[in-house]
PDB file of N, CA and C in Angstrom:
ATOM      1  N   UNK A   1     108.573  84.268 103.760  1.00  0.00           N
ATOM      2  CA  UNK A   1     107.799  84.636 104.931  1.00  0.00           C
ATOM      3  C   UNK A   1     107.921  83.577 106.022  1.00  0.00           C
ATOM      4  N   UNK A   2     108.358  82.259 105.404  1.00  0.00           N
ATOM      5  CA  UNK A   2     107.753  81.010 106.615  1.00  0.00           C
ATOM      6  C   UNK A   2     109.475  81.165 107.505  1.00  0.00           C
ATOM      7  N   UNK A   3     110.598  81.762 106.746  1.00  0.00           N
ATOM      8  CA  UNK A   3     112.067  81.801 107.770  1.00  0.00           C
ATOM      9  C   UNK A   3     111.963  83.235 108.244  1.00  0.00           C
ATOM     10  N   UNK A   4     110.475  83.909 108.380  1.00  0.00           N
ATOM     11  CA  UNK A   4     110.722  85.372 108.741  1.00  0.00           C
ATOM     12  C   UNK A   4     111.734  86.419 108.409  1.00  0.00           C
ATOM     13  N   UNK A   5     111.849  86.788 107.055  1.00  0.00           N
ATOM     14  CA  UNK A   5     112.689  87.526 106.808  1.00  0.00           C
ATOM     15  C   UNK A   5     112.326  88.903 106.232  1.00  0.00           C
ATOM     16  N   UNK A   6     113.286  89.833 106.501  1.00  0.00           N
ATOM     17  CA  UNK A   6     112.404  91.065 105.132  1.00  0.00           C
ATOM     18  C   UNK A   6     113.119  90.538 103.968  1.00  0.00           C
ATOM     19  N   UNK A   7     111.902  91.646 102.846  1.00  0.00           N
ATOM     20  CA  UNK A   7     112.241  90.893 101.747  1.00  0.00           C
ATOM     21  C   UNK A   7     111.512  92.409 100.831  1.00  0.00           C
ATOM     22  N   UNK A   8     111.939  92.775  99.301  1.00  0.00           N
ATOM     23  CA  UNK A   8     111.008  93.562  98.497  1.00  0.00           C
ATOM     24  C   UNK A   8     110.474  92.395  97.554  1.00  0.00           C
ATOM     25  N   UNK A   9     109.607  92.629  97.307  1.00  0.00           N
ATOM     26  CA  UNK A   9     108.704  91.792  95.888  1.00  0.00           C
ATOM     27  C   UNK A   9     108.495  93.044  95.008  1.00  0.00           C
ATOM     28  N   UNK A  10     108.705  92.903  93.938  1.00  0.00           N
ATOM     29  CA  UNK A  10     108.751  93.772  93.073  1.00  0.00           C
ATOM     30  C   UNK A  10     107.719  93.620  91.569  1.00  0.00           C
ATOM     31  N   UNK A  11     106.705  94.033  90.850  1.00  0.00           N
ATOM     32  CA  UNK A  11     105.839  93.395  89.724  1.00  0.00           C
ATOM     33  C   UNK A  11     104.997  94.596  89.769  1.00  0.00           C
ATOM     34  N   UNK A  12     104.432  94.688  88.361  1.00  0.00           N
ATOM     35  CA  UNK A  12     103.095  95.525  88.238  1.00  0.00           C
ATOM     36  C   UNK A  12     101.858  94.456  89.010  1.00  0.00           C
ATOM     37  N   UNK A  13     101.680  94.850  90.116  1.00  0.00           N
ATOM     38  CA  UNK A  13     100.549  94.128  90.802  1.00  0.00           C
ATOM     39  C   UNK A  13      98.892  94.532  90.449  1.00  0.00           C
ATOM     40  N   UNK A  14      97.942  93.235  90.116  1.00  0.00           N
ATOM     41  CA  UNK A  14      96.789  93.520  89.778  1.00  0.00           C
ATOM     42  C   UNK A  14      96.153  93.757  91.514  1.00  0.00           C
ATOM     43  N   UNK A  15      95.194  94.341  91.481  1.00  0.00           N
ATOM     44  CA  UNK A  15      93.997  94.276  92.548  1.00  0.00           C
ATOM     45  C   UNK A  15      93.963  92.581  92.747  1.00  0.00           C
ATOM     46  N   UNK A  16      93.876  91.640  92.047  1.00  0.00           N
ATOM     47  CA  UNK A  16      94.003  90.307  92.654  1.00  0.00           C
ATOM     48  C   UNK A  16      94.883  89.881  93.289  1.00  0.00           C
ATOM     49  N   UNK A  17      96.088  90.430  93.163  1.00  0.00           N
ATOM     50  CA  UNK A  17      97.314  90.159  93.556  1.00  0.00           C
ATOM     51  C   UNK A  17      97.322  90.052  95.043  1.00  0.00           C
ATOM     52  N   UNK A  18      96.823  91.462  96.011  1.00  0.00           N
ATOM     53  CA  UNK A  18      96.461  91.953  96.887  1.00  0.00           C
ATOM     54  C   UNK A  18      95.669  90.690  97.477  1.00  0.00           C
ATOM     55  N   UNK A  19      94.582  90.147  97.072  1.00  0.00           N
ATOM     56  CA  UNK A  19      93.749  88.967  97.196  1.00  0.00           C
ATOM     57  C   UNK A  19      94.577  87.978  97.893  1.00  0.00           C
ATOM     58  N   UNK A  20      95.605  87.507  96.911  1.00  0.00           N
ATOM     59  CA  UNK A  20      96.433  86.765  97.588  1.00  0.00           C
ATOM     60  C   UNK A  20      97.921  87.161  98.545  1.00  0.00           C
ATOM     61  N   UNK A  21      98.232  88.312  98.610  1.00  0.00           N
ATOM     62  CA  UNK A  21      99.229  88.657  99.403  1.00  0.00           C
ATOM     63  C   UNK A  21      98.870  88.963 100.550  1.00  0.00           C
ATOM     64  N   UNK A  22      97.834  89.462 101.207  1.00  0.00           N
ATOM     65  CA  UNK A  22      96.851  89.992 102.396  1.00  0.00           C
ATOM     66  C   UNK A  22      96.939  88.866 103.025  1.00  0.00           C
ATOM     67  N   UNK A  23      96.290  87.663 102.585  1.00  0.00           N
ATOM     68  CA  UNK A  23      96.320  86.584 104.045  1.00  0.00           C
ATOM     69  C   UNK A  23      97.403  86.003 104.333  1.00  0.00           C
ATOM     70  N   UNK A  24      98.367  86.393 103.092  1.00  0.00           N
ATOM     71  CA  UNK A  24     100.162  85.797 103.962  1.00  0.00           C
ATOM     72  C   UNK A  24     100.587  86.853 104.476  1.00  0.00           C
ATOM     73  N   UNK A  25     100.016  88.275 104.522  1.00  0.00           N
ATOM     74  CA  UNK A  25     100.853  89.185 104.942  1.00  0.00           C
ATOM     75  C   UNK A  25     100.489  89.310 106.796  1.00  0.00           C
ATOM     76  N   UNK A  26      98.801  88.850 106.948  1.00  0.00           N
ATOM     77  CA  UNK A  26      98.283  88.562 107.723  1.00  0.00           C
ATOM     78  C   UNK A  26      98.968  87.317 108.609  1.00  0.00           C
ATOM     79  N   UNK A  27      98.823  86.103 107.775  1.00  0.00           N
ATOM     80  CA  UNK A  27      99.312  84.879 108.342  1.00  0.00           C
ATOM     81  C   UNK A  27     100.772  85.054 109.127  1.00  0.00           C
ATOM     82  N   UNK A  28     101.751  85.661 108.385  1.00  0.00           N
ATOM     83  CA  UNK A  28     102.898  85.458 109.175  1.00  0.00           C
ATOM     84  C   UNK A  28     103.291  86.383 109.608  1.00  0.00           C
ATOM     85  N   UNK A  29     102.095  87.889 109.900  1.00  0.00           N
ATOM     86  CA  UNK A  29     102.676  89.048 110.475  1.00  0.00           C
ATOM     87  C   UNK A  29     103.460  89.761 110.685  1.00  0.00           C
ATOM     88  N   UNK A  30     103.050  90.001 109.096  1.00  0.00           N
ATOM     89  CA  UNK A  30     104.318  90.983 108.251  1.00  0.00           C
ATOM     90  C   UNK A  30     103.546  92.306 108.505  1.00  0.00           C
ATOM     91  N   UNK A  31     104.726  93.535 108.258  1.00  0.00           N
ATOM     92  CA  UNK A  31     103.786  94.727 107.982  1.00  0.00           C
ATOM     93  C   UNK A  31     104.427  95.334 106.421  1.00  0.00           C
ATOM     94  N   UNK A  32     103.381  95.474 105.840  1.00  0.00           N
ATOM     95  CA  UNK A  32     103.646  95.912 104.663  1.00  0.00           C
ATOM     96  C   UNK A  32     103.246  97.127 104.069  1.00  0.00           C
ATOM     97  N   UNK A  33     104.423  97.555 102.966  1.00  0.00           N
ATOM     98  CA  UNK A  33     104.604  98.854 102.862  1.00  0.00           C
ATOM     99  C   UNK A  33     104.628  98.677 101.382  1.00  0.00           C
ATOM    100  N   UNK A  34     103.657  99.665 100.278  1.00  0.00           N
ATOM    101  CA  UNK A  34     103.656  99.435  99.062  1.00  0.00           C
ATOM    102  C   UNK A  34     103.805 100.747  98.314  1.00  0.00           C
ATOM    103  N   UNK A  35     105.011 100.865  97.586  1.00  0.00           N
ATOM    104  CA  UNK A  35     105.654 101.982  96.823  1.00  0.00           C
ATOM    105  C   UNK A  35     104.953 102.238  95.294  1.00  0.00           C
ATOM    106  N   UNK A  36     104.252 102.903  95.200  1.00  0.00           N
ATOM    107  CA  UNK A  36     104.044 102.992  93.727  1.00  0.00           C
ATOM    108  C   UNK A  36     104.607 104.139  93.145  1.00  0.00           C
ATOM    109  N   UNK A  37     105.728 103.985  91.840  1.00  0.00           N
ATOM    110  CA  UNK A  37     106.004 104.408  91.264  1.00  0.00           C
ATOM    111  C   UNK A  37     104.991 105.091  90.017  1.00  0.00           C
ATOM    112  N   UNK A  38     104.351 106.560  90.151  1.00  0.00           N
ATOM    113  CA  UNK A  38     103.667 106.648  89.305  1.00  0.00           C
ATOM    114  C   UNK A  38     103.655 107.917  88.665  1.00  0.00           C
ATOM    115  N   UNK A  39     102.985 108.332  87.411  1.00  0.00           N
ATOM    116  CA  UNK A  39     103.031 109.479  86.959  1.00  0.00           C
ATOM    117  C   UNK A  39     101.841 109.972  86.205  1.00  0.00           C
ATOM    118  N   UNK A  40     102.253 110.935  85.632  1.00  0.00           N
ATOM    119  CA  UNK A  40     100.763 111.508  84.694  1.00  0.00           C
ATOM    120  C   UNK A  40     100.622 110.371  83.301  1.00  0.00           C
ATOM    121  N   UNK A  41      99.537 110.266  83.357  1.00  0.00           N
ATOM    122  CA  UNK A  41      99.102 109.162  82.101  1.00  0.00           C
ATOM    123  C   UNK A  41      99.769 109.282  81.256  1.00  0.00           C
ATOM    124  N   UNK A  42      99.864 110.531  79.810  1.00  0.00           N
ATOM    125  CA  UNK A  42     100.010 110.720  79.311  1.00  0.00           C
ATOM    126  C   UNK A  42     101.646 110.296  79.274  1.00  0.00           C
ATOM    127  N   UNK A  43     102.107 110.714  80.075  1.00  0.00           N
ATOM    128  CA  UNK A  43     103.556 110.642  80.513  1.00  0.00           C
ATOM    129  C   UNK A  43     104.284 109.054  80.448  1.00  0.00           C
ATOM    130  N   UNK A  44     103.256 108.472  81.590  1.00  0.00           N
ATOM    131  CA  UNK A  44     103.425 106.917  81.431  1.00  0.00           C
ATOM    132  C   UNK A  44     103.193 106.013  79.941  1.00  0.00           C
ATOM    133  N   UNK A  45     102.164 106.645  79.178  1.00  0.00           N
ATOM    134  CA  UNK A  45     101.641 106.203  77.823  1.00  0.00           C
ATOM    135  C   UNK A  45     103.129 106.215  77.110  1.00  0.00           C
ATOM    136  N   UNK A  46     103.167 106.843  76.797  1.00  0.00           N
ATOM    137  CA  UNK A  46     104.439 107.646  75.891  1.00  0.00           C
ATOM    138  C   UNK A  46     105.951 106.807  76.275  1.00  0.00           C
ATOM    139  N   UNK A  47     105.613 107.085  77.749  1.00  0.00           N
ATOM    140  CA  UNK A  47     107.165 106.074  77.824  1.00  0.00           C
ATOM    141  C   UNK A  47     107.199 104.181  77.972  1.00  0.00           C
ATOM    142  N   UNK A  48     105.842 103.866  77.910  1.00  0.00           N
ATOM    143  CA  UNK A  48     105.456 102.639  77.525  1.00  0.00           C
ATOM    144  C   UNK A  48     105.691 101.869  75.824  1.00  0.00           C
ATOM    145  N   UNK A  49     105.089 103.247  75.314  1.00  0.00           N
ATOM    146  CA  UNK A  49     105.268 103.349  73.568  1.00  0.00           C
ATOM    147  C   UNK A  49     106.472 103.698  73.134  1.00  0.00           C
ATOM    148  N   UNK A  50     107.252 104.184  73.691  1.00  0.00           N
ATOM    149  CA  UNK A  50     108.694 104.057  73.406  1.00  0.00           C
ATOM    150  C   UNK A  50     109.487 102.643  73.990  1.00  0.00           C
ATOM    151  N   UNK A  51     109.529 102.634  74.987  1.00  0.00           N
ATOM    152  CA  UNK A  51     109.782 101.452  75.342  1.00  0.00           C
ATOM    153  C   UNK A  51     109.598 100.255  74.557  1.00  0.00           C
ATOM    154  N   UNK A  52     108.523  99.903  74.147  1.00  0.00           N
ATOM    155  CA  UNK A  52     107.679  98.828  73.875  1.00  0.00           C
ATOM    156  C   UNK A  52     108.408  98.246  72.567  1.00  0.00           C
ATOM    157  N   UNK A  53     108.938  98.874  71.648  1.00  0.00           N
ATOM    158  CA  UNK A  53     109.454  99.099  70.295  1.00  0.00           C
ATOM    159  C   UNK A  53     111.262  99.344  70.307  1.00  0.00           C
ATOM    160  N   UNK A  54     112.011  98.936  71.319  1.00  0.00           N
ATOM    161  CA  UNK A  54     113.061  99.102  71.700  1.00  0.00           C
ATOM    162  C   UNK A  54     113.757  97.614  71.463  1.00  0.00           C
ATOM    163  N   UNK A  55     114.549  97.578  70.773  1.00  0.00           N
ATOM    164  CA  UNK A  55     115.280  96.447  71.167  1.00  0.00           C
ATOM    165  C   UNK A  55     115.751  95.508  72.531  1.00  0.00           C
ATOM    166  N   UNK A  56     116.216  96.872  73.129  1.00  0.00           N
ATOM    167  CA  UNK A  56     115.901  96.319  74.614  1.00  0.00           C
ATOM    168  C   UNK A  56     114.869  95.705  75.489  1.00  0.00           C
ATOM    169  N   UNK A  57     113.563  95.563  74.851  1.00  0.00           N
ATOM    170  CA  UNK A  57     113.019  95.319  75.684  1.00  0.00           C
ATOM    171  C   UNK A  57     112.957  93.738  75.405  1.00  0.00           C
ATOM    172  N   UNK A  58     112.550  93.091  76.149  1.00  0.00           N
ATOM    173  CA  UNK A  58     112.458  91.526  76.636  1.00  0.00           C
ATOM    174  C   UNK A  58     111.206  91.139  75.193  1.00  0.00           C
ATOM    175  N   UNK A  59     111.505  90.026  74.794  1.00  0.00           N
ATOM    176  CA  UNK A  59     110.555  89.656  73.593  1.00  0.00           C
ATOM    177  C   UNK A  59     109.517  89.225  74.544  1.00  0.00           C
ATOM    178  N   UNK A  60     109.577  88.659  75.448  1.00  0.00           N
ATOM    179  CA  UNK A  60     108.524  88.289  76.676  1.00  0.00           C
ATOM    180  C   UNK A  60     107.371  88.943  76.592  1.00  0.00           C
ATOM    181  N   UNK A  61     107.947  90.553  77.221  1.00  0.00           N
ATOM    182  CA  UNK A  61     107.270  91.224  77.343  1.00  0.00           C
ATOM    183  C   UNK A  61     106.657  92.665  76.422  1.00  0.00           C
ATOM    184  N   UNK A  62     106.751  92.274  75.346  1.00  0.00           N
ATOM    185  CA  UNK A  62     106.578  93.116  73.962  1.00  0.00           C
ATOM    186  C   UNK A  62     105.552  93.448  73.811  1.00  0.00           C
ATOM    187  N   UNK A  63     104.398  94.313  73.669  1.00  0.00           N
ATOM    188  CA  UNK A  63     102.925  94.123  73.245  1.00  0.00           C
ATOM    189  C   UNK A  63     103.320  93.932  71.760  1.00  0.00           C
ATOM    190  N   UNK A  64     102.978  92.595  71.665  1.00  0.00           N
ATOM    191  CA  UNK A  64     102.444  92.208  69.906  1.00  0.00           C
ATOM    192  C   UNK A  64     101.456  92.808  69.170  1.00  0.00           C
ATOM    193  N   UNK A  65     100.235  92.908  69.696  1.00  0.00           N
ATOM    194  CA  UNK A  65      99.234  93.317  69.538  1.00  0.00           C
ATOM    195  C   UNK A  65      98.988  94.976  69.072  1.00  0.00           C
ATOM    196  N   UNK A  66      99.992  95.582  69.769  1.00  0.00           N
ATOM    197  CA  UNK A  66      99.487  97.122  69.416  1.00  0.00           C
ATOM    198  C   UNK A  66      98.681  97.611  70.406  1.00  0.00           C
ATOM    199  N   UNK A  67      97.541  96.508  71.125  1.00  0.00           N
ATOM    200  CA  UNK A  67      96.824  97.120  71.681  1.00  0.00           C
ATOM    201  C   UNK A  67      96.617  98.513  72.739  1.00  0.00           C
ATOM    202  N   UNK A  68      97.704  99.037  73.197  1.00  0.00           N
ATOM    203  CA  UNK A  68      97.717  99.960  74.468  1.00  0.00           C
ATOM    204  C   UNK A  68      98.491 101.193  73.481  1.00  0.00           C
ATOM    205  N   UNK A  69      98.221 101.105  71.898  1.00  0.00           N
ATOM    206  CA  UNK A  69      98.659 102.832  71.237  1.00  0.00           C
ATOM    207  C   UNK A  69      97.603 103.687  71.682  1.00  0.00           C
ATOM    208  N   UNK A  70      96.619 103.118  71.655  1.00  0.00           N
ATOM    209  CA  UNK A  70      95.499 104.010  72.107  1.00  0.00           C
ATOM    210  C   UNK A  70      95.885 104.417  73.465  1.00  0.00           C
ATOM    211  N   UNK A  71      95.476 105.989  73.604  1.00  0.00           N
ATOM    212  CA  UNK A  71      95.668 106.000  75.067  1.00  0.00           C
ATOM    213  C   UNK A  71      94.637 105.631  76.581  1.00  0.00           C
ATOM    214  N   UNK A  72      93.488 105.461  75.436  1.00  0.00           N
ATOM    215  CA  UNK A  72      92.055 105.311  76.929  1.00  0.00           C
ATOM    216  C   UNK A  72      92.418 103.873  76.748  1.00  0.00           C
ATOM    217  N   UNK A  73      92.651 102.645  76.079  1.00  0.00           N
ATOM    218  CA  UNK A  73      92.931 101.709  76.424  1.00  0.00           C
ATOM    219  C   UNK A  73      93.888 101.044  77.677  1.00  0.00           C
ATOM    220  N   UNK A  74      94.813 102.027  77.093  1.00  0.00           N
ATOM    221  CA  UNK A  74      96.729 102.148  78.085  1.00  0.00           C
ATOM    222  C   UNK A  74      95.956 102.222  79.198  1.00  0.00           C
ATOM    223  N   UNK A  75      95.672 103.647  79.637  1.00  0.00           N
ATOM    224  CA  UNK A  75      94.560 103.878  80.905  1.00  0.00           C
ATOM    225  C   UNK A  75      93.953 102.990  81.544  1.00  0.00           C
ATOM    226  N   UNK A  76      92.521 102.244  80.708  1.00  0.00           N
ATOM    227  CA  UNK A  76      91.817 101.487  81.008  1.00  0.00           C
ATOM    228  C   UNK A  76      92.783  99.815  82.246  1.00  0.00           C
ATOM    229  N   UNK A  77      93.545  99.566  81.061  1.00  0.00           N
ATOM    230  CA  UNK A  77      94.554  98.425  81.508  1.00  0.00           C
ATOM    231  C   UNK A  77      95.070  99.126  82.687  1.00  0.00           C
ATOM    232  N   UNK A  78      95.621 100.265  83.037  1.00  0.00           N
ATOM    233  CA  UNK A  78      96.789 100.629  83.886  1.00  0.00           C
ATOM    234  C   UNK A  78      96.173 100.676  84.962  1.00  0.00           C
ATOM    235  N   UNK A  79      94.724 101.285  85.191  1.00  0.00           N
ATOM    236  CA  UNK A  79      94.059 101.763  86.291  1.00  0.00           C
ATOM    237  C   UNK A  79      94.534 100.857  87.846  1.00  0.00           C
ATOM    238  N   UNK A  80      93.634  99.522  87.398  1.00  0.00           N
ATOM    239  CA  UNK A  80      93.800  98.276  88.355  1.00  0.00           C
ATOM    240  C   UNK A  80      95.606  98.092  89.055  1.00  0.00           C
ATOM    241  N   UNK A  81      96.428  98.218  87.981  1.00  0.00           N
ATOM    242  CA  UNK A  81      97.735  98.419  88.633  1.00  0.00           C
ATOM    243  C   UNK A  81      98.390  99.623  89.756  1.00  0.00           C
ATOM    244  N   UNK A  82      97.426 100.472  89.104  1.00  0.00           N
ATOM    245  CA  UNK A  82      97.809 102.235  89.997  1.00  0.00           C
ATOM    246  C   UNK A  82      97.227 102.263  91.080  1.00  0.00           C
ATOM    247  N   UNK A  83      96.104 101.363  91.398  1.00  0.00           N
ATOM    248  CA  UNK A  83      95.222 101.089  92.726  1.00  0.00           C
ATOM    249  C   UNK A  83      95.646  99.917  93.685  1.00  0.00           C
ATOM    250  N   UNK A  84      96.347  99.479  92.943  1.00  0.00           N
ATOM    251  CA  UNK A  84      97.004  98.214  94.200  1.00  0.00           C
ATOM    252  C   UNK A  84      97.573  98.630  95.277  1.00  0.00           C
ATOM    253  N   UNK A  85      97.029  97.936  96.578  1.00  0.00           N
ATOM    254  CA  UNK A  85      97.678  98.203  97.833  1.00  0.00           C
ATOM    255  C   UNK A  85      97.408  97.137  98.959  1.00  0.00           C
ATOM    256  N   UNK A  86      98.818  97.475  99.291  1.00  0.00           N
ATOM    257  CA  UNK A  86      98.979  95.945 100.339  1.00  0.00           C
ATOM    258  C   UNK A  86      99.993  97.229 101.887  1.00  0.00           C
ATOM    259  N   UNK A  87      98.476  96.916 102.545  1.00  0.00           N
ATOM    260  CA  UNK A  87      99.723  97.318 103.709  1.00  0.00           C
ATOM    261  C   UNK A  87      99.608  98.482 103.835  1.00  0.00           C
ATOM    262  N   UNK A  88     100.654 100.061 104.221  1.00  0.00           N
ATOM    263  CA  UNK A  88     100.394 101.194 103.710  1.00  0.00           C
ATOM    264  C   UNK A  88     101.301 101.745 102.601  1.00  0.00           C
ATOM    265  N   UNK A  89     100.792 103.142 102.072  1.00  0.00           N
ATOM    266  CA  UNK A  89     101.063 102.926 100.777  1.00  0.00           C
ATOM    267  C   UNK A  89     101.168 104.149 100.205  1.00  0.00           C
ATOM    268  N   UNK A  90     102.417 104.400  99.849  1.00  0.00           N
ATOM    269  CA  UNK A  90     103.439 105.793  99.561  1.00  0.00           C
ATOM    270  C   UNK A  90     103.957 105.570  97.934  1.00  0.00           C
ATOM    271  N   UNK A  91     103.130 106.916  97.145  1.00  0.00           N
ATOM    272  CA  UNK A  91     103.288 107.380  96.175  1.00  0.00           C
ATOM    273  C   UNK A  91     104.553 108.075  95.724  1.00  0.00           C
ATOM    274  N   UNK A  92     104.918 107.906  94.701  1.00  0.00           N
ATOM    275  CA  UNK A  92     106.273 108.671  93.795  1.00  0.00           C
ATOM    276  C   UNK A  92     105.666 109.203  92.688  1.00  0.00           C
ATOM    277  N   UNK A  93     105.489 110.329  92.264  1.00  0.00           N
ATOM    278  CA  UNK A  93     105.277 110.955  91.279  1.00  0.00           C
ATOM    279  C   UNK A  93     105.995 110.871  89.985  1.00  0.00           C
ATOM    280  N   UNK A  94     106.702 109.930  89.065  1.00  0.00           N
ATOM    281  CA  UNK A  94     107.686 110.041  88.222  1.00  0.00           C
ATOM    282  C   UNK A  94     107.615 111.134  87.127  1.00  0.00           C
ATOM    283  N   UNK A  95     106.671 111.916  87.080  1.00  0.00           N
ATOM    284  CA  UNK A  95     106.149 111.922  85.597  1.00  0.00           C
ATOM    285  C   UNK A  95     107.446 113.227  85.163  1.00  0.00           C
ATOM    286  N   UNK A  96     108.558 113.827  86.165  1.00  0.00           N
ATOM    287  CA  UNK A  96     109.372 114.544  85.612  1.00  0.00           C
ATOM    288  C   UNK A  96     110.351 113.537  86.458  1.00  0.00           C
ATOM    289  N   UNK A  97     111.482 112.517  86.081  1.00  0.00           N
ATOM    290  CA  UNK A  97     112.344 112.372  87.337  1.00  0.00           C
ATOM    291  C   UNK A  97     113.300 113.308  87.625  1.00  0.00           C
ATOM    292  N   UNK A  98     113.512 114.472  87.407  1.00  0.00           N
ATOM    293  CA  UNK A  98     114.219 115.716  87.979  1.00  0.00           C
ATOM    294  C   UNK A  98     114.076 116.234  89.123  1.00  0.00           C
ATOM    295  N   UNK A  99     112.154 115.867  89.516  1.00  0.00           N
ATOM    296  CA  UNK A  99     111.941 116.220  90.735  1.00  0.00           C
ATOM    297  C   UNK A  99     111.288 115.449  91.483  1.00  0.00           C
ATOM    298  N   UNK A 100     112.070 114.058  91.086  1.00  0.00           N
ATOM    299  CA  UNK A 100     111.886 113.051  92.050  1.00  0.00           C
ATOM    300  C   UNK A 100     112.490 113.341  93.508  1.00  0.00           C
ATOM    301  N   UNK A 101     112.032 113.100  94.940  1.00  0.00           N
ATOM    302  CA  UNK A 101     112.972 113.661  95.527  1.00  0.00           C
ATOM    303  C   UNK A 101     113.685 112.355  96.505  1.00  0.00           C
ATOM    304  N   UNK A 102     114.510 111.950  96.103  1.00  0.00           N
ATOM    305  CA  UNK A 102     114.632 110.523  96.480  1.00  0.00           C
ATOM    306  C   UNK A 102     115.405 110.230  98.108  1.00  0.00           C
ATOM    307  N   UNK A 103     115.013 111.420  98.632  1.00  0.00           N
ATOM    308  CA  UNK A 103     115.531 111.716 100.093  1.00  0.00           C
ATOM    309  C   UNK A 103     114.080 111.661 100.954  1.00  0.00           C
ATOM    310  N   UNK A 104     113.535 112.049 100.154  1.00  0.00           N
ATOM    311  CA  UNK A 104     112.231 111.637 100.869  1.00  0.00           C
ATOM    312  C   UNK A 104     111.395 109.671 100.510  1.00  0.00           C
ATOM    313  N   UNK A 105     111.980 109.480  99.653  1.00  0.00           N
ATOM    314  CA  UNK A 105     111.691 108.099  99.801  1.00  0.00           C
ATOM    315  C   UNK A 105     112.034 107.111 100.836  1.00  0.00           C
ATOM    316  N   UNK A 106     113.509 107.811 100.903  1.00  0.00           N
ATOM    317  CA  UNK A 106     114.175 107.106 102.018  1.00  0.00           C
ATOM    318  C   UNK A 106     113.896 107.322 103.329  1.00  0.00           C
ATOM    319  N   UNK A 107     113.566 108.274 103.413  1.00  0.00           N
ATOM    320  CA  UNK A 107     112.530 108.892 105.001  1.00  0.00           C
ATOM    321  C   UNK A 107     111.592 108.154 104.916  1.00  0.00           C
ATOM    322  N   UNK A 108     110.580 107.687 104.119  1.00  0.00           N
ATOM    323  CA  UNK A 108     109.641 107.334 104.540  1.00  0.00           C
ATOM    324  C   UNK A 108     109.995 105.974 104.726  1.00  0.00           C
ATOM    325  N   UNK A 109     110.821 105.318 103.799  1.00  0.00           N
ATOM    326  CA  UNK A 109     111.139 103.888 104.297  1.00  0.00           C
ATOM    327  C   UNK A 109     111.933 103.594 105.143  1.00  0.00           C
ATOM    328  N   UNK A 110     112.740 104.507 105.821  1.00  0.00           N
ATOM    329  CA  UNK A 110     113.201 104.260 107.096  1.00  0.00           C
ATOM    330  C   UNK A 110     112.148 104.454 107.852  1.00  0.00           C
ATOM    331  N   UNK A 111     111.390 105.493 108.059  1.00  0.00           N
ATOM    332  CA  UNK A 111     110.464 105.571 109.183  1.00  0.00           C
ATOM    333  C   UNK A 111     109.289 104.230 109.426  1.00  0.00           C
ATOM    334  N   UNK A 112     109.038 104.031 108.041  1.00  0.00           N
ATOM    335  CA  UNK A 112     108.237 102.832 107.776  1.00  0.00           C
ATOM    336  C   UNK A 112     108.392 101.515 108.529  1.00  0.00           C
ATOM    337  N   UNK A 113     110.216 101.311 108.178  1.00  0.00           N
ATOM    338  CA  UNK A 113     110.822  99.950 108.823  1.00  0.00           C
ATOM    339  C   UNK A 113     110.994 100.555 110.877  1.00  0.00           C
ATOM    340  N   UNK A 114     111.019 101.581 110.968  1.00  0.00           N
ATOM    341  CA  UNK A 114     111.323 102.019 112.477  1.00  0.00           C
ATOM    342  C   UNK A 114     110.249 101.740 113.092  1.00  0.00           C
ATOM    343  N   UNK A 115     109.139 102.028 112.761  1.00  0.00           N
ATOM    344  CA  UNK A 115     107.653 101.443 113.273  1.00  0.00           C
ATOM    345  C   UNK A 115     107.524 100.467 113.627  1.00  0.00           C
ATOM    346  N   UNK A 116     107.783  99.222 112.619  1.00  0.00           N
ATOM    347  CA  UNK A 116     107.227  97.488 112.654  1.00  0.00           C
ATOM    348  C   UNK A 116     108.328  97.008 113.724  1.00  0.00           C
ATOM    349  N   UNK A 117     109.854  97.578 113.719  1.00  0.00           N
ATOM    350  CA  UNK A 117     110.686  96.939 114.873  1.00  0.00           C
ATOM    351  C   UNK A 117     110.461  97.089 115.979  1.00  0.00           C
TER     352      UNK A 117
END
């Protein structure tokens, strides 16, 4: 932000997160635009729990615990992430990606970046 540049930041962001991105987004008068990739719970649950148990995934980031098989837990945890917003803030529906429509993403983020210039 301090060599003025664009830039994406990319993370499951908490509601605190926001806390601290707001007064730099403020400070160096940025305009910001926040994409959430999201879907039906159930949908997201499932492909978390597959995931999670994959070789592929990062030992980092593994739930050890088990904790999020449950699904009102998964939920509970996910909520705060599905509500984050910095800036304005354009939804993706994943929960089929067949009818993702990824022509309209790009509309909106061109139109998005056509605004702030």
């Amino acid at each position: 932000m301090k060599a003025n540049a664009s830039f994406v930041l990319e993370s499951n962001f908490t509601p605190s997160s926001a806390d601290i991105l707001l007064p730099l987004v403020r400070e160096y008068k940025y305009a910001a635009l926040t994409i959430l990739f999201d879907a039906e719970i159930k949908t997201l649950h499932k492909r978390f729990c597959e995931r999670d148990v994959t070789d592929e995934r990062h030992p980092g980031l593994a739930s050890t615990s088990n904790a999020f098989v449950d699904l009102a837990k998964f939920q509970n945890a996910t909520l705060p992430l599905r509500e984050f917003c910095v800036g304005d803030k354009f939804v993706v529906d994943t929960t089929d990606f067949s009818t993702v429509d990824y022509e309209k993403i790009d509309t909106h983020v061109i139109n998005f970046i056509g605004q702030v210039v």
